[in-house]
Protein backbone atom coordinates (compact mmCIF):
# COMPACT_ATOMS: atom_id res chain seq x y z
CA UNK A 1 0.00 0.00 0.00
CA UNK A 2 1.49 3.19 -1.00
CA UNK A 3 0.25 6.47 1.76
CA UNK A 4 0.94 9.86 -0.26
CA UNK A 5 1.37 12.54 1.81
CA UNK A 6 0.38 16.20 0.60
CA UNK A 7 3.81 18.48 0.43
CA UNK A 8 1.33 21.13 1.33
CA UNK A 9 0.29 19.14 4.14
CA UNK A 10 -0.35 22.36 7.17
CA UNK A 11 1.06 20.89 10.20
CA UNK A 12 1.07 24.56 11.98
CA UNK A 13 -2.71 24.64 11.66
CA UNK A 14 -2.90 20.55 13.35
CA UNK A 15 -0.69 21.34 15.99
CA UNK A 16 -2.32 24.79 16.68
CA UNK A 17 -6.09 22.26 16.79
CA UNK A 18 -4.17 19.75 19.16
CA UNK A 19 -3.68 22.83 21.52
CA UNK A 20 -7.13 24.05 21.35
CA UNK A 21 -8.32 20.34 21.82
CA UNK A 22 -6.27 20.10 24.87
CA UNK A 23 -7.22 23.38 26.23
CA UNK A 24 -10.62 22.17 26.45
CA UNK A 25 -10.44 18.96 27.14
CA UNK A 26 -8.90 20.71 30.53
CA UNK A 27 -12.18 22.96 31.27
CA UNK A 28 -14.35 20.29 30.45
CA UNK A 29 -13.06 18.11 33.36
CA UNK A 30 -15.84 17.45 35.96
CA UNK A 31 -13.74 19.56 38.42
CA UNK A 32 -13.94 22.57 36.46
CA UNK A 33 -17.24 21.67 34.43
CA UNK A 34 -17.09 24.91 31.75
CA UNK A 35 -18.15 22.95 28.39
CA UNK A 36 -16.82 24.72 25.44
CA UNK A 37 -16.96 24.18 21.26
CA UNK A 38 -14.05 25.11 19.73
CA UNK A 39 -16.41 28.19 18.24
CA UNK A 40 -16.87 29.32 21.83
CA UNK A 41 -13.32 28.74 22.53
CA UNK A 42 -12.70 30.97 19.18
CA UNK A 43 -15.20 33.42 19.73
CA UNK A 44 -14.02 33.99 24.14
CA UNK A 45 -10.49 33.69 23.40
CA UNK A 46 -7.90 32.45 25.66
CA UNK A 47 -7.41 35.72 27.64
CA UNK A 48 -10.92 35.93 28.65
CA UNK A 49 -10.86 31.97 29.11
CA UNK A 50 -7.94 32.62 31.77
CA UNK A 51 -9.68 35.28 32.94
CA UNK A 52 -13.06 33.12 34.27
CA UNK A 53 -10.84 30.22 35.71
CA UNK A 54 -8.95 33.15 37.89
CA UNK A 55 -12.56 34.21 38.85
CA UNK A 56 -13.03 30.74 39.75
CA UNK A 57 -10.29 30.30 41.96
CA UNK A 58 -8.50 28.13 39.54
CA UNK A 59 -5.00 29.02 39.35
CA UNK A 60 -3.43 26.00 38.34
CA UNK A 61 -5.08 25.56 35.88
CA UNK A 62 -4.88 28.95 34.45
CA UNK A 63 -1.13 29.62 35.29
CA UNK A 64 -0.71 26.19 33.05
CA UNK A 65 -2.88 26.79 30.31
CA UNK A 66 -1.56 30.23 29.89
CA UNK A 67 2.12 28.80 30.01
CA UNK A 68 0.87 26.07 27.50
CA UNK A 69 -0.24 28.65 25.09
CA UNK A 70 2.51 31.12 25.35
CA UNK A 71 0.38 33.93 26.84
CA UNK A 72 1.95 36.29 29.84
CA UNK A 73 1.14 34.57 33.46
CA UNK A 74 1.55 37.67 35.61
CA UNK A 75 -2.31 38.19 35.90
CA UNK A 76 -2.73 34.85 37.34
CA UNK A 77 0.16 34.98 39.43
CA UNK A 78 -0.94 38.36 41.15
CA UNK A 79 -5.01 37.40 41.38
CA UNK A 80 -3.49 34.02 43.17
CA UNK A 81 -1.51 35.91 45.50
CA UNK A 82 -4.15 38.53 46.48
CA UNK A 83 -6.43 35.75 46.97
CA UNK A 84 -4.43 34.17 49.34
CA UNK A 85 -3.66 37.32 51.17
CA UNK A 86 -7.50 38.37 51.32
CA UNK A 87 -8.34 34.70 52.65
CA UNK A 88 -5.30 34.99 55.04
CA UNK A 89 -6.11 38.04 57.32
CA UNK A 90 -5.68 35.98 60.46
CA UNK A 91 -1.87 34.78 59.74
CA UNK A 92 0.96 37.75 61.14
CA UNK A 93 2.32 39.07 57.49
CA UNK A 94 5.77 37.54 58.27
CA UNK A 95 4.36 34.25 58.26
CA UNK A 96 2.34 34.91 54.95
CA UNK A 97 5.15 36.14 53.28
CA UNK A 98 7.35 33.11 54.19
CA UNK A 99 3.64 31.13 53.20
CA UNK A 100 3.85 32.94 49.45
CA UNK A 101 7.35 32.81 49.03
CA UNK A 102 6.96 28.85 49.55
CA UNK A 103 4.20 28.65 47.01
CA UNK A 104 5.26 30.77 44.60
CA UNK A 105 7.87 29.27 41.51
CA UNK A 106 10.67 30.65 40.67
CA UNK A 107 9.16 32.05 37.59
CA UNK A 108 6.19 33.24 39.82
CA UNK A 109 8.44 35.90 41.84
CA UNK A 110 10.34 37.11 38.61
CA UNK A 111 7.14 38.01 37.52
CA UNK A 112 5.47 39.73 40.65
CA UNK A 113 9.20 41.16 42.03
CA UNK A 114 10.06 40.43 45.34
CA UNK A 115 9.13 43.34 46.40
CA UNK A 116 5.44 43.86 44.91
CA UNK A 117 4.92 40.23 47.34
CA UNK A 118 6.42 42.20 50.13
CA UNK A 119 4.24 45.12 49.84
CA UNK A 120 1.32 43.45 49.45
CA UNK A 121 1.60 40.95 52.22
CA UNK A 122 2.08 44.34 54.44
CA UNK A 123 -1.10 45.59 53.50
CA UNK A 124 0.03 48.77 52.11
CA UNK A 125 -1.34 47.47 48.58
CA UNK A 126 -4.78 46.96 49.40
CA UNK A 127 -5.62 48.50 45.72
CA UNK A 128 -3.61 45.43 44.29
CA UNK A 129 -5.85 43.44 45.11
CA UNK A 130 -9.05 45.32 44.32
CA UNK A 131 -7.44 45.59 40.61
């Protein structure tokens, strides 16, 4: 049996559906439960997918998804943080910091700076959060 294959064969546009198909293949999970098409994916895009799984309160999942599809992470990474600082009034700052400095990659901090964690863990950036 002989296969041809097509010289003009578009493997940019397959492995650019693959992505998509993982993408939501991700929301779609039972834990997440948001049931896209791929026209709704289209249509939303993936900012303003990221964008309702940080409303959610799912940063994993957005922190990979927007690493997966090239996209800037810093959103995530601050919402995340403030979130855990709003739901952490009750632990002394030094202790949160040490708490978010733990959690956070590498990647994470070069993103937020050291020092934007700092500030907001003392409080003084209440407006970060309200952003």
């Amino acid at each position: 049996m002989d296969f041809d294959f097509d010289i003009n064969f578009q493997r940019d546009r397959i492995q650019e559906m693959c992505k998509i198909l993982r993408v939501l293949n991700a929301v779609r999970s039972p834990e997440i439960g948001i049931p896209l098409s791929i026209q709704q994916y289209k249509l939303l895009t993936p900012s303003v997918l990221i964008g309702r799984l940080i409303t959610a309160h799912q940063h994993l999942l957005a922190l990979k998804i927007s690493e997966y599809l090239g996209m800037n992470q810093e959103l995530v990474i601050k919402h995340w943080a403030c979130s855990k600082i709003t739901a952490s009034l009750a632990i002394p700052d030094a202790a949160l910091l040490e708490l978010l400095l733990d959690k956070m990659m590498e990647d994470a901090v070069h993103f937020l700076g050291k020092e934007t964690v700092i500030q907001a863990v003392a409080r003084s950036t209440t407006k970060l959060c309200l952003e």
